[in-house]
PDB file of N, CA and C in Angstrom:
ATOM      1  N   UNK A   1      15.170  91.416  12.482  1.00  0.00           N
ATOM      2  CA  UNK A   1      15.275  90.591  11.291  1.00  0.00           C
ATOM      3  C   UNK A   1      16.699  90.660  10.785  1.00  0.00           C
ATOM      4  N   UNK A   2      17.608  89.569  10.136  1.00  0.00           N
ATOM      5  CA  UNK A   2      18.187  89.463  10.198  1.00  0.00           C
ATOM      6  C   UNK A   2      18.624  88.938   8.425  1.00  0.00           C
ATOM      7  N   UNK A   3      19.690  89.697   7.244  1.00  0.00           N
ATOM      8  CA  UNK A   3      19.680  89.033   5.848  1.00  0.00           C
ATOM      9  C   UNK A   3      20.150  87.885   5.901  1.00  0.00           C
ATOM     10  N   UNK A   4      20.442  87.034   7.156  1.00  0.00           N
ATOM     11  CA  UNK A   4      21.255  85.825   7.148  1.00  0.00           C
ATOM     12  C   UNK A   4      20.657  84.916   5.980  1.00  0.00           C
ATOM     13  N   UNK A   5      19.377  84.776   6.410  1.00  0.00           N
ATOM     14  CA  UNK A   5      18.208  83.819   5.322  1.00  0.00           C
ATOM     15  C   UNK A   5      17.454  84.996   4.367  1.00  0.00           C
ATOM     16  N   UNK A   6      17.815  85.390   3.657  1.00  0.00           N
ATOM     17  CA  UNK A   6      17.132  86.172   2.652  1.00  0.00           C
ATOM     18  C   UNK A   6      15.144  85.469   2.324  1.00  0.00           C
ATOM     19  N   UNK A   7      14.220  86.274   2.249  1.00  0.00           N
ATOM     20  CA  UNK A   7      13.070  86.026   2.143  1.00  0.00           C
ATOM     21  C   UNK A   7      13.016  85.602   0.987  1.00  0.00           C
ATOM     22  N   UNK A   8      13.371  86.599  -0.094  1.00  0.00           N
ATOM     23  CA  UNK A   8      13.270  86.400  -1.583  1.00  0.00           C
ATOM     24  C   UNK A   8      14.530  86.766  -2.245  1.00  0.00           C
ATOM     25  N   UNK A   9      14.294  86.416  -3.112  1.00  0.00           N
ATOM     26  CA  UNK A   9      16.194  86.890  -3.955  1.00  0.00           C
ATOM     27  C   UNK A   9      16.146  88.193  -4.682  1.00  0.00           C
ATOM     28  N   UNK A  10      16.850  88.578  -4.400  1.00  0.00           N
ATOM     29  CA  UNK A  10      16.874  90.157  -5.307  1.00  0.00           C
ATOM     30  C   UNK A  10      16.843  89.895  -7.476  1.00  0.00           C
ATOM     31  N   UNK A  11      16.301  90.899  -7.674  1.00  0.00           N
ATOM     32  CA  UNK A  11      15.770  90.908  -9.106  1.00  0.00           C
ATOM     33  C   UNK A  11      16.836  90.641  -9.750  1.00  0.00           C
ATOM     34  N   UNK A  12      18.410  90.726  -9.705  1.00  0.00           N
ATOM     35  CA  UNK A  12      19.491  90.289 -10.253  1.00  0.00           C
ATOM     36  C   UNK A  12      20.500  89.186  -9.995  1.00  0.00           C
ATOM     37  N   UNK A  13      19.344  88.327  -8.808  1.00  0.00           N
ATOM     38  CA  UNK A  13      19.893  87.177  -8.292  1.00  0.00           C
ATOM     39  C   UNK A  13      20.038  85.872  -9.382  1.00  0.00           C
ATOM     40  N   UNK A  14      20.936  84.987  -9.883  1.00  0.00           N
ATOM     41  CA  UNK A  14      20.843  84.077 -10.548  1.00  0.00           C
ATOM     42  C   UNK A  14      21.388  84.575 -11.949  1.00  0.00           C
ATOM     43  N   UNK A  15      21.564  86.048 -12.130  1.00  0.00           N
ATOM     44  CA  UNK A  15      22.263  86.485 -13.233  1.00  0.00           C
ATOM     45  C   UNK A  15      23.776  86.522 -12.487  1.00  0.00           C
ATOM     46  N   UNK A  16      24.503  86.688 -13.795  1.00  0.00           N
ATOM     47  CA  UNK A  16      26.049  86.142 -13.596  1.00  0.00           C
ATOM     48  C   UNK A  16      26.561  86.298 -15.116  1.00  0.00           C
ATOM     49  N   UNK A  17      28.322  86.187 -14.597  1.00  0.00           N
ATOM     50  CA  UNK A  17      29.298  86.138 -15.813  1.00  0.00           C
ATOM     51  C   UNK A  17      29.553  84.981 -15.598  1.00  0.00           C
ATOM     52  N   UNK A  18      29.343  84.329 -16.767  1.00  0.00           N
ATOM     53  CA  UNK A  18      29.646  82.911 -16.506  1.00  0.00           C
ATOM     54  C   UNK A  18      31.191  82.371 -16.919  1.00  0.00           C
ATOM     55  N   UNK A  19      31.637  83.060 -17.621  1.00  0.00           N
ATOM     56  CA  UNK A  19      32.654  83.184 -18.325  1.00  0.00           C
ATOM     57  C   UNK A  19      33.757  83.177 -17.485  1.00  0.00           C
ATOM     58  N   UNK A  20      33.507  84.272 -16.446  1.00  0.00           N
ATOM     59  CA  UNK A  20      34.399  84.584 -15.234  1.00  0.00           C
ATOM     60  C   UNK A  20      33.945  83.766 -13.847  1.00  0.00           C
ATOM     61  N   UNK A  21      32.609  83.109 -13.442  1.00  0.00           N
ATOM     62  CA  UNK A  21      31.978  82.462 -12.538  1.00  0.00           C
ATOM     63  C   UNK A  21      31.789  83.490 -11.720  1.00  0.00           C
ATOM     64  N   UNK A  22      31.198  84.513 -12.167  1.00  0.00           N
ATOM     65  CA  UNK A  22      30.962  85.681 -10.680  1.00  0.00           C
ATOM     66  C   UNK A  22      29.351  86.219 -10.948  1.00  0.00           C
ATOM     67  N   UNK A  23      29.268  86.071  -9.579  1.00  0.00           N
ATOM     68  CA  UNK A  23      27.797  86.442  -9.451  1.00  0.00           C
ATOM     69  C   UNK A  23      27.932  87.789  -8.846  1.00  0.00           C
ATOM     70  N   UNK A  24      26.371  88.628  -8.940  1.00  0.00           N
ATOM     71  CA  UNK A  24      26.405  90.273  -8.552  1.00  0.00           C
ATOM     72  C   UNK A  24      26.292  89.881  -7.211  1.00  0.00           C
ATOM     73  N   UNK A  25      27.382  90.813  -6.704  1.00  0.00           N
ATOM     74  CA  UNK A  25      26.978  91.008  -4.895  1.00  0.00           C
ATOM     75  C   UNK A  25      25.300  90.833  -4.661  1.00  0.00           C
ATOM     76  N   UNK A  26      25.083  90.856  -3.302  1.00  0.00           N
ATOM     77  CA  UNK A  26      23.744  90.966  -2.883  1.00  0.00           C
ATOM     78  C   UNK A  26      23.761  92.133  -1.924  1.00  0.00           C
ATOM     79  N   UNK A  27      22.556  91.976  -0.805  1.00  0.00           N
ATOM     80  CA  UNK A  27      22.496  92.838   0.408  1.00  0.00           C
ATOM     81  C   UNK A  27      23.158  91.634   1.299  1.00  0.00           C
ATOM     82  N   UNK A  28      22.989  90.404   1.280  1.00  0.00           N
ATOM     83  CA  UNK A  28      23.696  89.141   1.579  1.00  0.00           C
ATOM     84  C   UNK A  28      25.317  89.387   1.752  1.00  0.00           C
ATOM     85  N   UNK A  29      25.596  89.457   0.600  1.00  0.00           N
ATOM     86  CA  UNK A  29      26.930  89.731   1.023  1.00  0.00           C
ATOM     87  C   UNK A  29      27.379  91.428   1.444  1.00  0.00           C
ATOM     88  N   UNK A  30      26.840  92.057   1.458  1.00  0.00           N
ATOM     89  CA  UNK A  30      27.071  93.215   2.252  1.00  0.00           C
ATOM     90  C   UNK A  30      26.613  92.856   3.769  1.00  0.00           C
ATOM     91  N   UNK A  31      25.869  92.215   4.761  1.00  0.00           N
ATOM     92  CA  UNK A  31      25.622  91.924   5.571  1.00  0.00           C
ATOM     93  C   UNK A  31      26.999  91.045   5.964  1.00  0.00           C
ATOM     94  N   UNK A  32      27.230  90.157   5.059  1.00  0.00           N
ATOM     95  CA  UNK A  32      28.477  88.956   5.744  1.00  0.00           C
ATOM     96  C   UNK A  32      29.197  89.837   5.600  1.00  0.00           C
ATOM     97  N   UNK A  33      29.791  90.771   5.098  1.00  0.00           N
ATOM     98  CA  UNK A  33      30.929  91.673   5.410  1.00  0.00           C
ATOM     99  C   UNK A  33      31.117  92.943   6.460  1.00  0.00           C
ATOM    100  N   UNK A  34      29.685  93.017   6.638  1.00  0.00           N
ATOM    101  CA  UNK A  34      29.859  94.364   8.003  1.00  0.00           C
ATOM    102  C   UNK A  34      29.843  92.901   9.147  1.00  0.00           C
ATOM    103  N   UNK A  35      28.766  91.820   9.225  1.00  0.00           N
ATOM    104  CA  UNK A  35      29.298  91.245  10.483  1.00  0.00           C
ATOM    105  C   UNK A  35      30.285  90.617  10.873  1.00  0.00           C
ATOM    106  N   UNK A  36      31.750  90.344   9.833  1.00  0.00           N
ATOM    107  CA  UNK A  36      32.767  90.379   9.608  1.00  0.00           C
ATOM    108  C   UNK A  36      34.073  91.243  10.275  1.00  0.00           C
ATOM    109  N   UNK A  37      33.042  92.609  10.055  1.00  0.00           N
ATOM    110  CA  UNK A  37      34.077  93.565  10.553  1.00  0.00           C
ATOM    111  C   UNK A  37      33.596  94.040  11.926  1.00  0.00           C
ATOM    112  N   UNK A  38      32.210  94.208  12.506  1.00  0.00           N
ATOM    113  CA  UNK A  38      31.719  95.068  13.491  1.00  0.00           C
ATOM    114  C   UNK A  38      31.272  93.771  14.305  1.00  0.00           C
ATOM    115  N   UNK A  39      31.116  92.456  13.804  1.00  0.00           N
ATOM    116  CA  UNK A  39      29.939  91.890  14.585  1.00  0.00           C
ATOM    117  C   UNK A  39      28.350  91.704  14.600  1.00  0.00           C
ATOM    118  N   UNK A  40      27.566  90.950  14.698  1.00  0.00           N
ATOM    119  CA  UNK A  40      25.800  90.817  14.402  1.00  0.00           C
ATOM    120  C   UNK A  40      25.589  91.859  14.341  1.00  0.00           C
ATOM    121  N   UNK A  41      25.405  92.118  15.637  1.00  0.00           N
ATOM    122  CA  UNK A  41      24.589  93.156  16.207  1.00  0.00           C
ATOM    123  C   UNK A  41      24.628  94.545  15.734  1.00  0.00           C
ATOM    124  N   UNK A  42      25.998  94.802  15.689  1.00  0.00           N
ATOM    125  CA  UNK A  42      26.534  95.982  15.015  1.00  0.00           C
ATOM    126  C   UNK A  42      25.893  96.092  13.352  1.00  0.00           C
ATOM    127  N   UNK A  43      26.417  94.859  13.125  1.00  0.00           N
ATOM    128  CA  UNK A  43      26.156  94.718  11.358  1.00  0.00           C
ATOM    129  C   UNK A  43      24.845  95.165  11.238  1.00  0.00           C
ATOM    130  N   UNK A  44      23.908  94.766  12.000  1.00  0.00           N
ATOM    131  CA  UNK A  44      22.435  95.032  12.020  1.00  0.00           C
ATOM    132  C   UNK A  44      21.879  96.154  12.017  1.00  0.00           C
ATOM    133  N   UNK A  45      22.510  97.224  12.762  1.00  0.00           N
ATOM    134  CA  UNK A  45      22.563  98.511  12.959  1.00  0.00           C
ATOM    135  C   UNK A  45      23.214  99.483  11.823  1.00  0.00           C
ATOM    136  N   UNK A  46      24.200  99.271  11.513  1.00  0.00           N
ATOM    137  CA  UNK A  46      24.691  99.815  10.219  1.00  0.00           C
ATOM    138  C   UNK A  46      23.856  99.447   8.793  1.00  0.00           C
ATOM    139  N   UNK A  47      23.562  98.124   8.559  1.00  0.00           N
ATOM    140  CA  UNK A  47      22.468  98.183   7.779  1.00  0.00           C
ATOM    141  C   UNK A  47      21.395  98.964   7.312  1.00  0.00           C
ATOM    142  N   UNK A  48      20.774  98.373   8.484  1.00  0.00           N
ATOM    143  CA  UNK A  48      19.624  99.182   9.089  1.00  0.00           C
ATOM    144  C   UNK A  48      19.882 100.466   8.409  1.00  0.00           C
ATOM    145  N   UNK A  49      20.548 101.194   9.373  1.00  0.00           N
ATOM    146  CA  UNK A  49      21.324 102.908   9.110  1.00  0.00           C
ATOM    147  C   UNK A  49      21.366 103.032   7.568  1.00  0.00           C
ATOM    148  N   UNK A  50      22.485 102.533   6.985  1.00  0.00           N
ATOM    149  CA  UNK A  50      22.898 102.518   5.419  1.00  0.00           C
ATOM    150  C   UNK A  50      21.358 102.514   4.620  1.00  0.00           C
ATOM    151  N   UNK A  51      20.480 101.546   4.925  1.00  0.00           N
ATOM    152  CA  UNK A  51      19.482 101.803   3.854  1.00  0.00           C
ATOM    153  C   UNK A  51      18.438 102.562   3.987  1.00  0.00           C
ATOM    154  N   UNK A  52      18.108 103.149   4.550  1.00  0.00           N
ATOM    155  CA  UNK A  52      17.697 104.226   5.262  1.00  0.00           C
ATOM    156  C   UNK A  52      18.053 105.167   4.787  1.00  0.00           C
ATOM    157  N   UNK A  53      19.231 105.508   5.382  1.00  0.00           N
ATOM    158  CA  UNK A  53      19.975 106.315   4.343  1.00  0.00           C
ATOM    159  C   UNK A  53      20.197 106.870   3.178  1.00  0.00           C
ATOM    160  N   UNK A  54      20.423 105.492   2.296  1.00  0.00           N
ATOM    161  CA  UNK A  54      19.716 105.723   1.107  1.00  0.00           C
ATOM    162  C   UNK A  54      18.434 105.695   0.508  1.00  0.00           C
ATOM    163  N   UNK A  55      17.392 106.173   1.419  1.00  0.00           N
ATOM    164  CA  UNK A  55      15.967 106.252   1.234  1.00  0.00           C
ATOM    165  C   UNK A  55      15.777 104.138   0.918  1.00  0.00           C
ATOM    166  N   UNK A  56      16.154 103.618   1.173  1.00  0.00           N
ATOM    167  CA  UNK A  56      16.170 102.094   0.810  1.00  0.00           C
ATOM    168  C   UNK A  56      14.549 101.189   1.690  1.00  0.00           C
ATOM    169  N   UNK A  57      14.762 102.400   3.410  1.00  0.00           N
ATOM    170  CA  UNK A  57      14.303 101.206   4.125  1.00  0.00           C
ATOM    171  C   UNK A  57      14.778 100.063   4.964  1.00  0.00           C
ATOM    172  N   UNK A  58      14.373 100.040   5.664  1.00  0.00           N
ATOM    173  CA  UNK A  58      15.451  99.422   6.596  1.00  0.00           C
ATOM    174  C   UNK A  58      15.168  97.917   6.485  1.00  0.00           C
ATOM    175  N   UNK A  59      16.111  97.120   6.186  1.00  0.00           N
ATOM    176  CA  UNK A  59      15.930  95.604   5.597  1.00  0.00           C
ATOM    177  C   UNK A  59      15.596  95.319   4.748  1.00  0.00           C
ATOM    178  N   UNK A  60      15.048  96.289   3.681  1.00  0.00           N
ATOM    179  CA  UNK A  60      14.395  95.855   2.416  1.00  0.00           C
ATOM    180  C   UNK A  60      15.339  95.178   1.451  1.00  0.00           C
ATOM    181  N   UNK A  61      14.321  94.286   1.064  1.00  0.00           N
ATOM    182  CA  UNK A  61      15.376  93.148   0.097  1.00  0.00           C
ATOM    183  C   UNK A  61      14.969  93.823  -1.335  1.00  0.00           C
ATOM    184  N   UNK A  62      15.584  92.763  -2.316  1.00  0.00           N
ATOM    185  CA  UNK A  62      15.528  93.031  -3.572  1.00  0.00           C
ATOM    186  C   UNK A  62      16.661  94.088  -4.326  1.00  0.00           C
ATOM    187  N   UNK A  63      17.031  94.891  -3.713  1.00  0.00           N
ATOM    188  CA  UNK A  63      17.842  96.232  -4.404  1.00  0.00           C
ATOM    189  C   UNK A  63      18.522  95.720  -5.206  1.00  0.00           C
ATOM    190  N   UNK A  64      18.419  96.602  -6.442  1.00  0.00           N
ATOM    191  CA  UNK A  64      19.394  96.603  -7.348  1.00  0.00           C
ATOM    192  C   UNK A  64      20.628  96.730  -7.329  1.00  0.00           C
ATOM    193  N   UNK A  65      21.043  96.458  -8.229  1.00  0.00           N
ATOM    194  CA  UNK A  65      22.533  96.869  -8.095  1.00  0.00           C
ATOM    195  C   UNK A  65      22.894  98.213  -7.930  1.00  0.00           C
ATOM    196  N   UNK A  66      22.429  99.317  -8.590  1.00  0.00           N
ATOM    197  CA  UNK A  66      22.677 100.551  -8.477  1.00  0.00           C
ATOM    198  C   UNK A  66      22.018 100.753  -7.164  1.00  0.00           C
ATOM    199  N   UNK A  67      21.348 100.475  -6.109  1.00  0.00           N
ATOM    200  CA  UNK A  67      21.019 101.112  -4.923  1.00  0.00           C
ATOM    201  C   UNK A  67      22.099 100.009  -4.287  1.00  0.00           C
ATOM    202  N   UNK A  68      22.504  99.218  -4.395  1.00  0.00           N
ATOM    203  CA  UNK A  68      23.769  98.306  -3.732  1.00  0.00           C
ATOM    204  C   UNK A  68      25.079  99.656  -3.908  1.00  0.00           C
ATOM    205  N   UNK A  69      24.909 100.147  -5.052  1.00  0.00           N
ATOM    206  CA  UNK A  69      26.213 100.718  -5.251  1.00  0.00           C
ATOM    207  C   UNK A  69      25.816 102.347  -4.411  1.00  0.00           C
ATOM    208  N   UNK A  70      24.454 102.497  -4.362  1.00  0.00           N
ATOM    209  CA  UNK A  70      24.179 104.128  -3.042  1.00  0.00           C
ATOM    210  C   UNK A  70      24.517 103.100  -1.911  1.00  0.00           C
ATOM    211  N   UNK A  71      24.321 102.427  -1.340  1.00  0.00           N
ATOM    212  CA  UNK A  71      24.523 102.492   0.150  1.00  0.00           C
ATOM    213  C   UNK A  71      26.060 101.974  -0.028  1.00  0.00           C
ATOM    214  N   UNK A  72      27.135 100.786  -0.751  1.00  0.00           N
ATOM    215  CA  UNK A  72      28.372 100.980  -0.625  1.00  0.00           C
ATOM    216  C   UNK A  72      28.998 103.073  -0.444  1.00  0.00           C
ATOM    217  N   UNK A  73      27.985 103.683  -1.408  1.00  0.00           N
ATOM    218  CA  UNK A  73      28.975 104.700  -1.506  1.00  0.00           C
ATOM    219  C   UNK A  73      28.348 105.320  -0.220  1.00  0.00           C
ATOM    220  N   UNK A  74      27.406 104.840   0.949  1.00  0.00           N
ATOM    221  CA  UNK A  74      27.378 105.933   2.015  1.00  0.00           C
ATOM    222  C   UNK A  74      28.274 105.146   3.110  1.00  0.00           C
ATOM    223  N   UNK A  75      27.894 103.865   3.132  1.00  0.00           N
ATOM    224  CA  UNK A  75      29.166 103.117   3.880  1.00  0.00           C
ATOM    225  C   UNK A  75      30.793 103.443   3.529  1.00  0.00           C
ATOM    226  N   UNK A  76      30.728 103.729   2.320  1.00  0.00           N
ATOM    227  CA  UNK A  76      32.897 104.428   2.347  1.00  0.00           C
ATOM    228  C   UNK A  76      33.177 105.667   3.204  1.00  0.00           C
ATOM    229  N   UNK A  77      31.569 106.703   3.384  1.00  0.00           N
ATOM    230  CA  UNK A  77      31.792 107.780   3.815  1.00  0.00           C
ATOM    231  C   UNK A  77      32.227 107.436   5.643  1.00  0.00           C
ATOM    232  N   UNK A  78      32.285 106.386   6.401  1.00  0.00           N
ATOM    233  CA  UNK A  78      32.231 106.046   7.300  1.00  0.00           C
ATOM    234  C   UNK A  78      33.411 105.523   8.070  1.00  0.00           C
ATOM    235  N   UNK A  79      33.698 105.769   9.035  1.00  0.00           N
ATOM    236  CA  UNK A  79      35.261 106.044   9.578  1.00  0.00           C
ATOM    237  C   UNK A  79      35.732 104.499   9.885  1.00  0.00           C
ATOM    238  N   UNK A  80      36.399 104.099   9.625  1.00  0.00           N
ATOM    239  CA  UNK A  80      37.009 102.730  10.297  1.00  0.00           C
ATOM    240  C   UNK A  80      36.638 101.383   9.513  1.00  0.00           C
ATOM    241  N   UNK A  81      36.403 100.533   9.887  1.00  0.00           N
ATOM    242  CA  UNK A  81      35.880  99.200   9.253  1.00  0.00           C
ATOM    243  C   UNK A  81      34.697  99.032   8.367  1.00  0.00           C
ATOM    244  N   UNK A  82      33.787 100.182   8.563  1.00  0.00           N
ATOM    245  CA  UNK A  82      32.918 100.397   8.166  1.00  0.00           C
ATOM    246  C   UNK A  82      33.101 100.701   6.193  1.00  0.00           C
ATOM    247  N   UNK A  83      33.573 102.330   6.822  1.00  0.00           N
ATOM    248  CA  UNK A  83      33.952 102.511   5.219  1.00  0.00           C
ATOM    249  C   UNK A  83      34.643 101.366   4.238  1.00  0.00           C
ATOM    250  N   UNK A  84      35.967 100.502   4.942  1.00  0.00           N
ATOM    251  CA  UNK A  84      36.914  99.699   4.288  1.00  0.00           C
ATOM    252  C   UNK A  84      35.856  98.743   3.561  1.00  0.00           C
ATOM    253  N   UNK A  85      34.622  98.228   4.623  1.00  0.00           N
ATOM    254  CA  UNK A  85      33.699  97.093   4.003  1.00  0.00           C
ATOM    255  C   UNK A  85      32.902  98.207   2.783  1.00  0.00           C
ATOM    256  N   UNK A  86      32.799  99.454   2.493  1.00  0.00           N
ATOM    257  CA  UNK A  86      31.894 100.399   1.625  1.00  0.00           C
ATOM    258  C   UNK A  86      32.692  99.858   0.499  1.00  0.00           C
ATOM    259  N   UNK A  87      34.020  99.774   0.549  1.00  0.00           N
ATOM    260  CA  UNK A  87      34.852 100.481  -0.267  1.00  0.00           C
ATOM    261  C   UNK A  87      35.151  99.000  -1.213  1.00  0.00           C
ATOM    262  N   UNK A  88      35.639  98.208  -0.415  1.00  0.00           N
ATOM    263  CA  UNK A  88      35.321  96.706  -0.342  1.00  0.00           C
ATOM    264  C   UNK A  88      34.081  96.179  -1.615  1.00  0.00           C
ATOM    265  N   UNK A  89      32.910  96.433  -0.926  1.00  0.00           N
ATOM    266  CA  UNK A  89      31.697  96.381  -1.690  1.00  0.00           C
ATOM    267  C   UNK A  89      31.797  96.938  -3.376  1.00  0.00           C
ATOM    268  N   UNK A  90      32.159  98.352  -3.008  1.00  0.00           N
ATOM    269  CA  UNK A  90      32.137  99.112  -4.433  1.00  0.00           C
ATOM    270  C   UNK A  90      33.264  98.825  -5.492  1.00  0.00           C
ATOM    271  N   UNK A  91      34.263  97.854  -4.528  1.00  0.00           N
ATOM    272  CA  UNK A  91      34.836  97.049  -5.578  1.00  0.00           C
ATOM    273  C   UNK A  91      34.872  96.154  -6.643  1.00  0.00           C
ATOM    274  N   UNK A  92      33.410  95.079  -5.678  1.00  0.00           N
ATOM    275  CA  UNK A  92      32.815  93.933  -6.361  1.00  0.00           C
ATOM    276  C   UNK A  92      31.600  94.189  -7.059  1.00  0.00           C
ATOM    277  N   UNK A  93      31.047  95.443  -6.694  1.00  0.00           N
ATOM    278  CA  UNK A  93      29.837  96.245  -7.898  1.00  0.00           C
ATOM    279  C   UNK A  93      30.481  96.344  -9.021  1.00  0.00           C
ATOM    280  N   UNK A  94      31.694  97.238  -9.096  1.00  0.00           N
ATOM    281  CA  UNK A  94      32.183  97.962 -10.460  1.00  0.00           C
ATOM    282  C   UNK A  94      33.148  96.797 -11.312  1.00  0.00           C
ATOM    283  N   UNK A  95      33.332  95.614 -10.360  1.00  0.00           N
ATOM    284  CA  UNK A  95      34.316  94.961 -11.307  1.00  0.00           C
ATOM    285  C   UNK A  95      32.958  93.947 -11.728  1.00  0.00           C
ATOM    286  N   UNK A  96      32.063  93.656 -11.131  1.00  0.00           N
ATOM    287  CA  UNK A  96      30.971  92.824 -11.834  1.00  0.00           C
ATOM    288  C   UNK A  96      30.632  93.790 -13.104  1.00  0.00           C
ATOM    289  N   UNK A  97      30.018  94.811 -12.586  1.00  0.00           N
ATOM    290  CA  UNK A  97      29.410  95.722 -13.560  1.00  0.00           C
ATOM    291  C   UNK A  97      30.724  95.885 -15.153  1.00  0.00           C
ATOM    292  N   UNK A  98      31.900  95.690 -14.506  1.00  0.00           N
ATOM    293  CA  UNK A  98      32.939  95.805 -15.963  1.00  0.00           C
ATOM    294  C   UNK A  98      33.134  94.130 -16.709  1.00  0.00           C
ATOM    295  N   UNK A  99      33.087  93.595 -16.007  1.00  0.00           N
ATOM    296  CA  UNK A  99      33.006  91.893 -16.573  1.00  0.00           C
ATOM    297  C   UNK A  99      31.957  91.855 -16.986  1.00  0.00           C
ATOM    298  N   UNK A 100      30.624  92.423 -16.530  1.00  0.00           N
ATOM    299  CA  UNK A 100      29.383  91.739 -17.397  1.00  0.00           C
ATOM    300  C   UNK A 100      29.438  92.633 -18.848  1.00  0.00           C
ATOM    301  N   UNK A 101      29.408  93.969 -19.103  1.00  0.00           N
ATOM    302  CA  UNK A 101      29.475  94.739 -20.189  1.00  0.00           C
ATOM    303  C   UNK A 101      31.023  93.992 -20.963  1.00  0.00           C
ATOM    304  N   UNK A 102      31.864  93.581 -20.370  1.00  0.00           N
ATOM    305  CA  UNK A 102      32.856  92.943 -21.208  1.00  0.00           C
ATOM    306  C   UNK A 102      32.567  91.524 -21.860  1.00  0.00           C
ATOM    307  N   UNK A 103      32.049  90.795 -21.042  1.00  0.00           N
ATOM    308  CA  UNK A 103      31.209  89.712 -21.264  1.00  0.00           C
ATOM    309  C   UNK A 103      29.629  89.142 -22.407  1.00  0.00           C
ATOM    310  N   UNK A 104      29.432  90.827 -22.583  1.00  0.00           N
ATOM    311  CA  UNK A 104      28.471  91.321 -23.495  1.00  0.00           C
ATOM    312  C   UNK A 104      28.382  90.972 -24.586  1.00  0.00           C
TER     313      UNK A 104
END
């Protein structure tokens, strides 16, 4: 299975700063960014791995933002392209997460 086509939208899907036009990352866009860096197949596998990892489950949709922000922080722990996409990620968590409380 593959997040290309998401089943359902995660519980913080359709919320946004409107102010700034930014929407919260997804598992969506954590997927377009590992197959970006590693490739499908790969991406699929690191996924996989990452949510798991974070007790998540492997493919499970919906996650919050704060379990978006556990598996960015187990993906930074990760050597090469991998981590850069963790690190990447935990960029667009914490600057959403500071625009929406600014936006408040």
């Amino acid at each position: 299975m593959s997040l290309a086509q998401p089943a359902t939208a995660p519980a913080h899907a359709g919320a946004g700063v409107p102010a700034y036009g930014l929407t919260p990352p997804t598992e969506v866009d954590f997927h377009v960014a590992l197959r970006r860096q590693v490739g499908a197949s790969a991406a699929d596998t690191v996924w996989d791995g990452a949510c798991r990892a974070c007790g998540l489950g492997g493919y499970a949709r919906g996650h919050t933002l704060d379990d978006l922000e556990r598996v960015a922080a187990y993906l930074m722990e990760q050597p090469g392209a991998i981590g850069i996409v963790g690190r990447s990620m935990r960029i667009r968590l914490r600057a959403y997460a500071g625009l929406s409380r600014r936006a408040a």
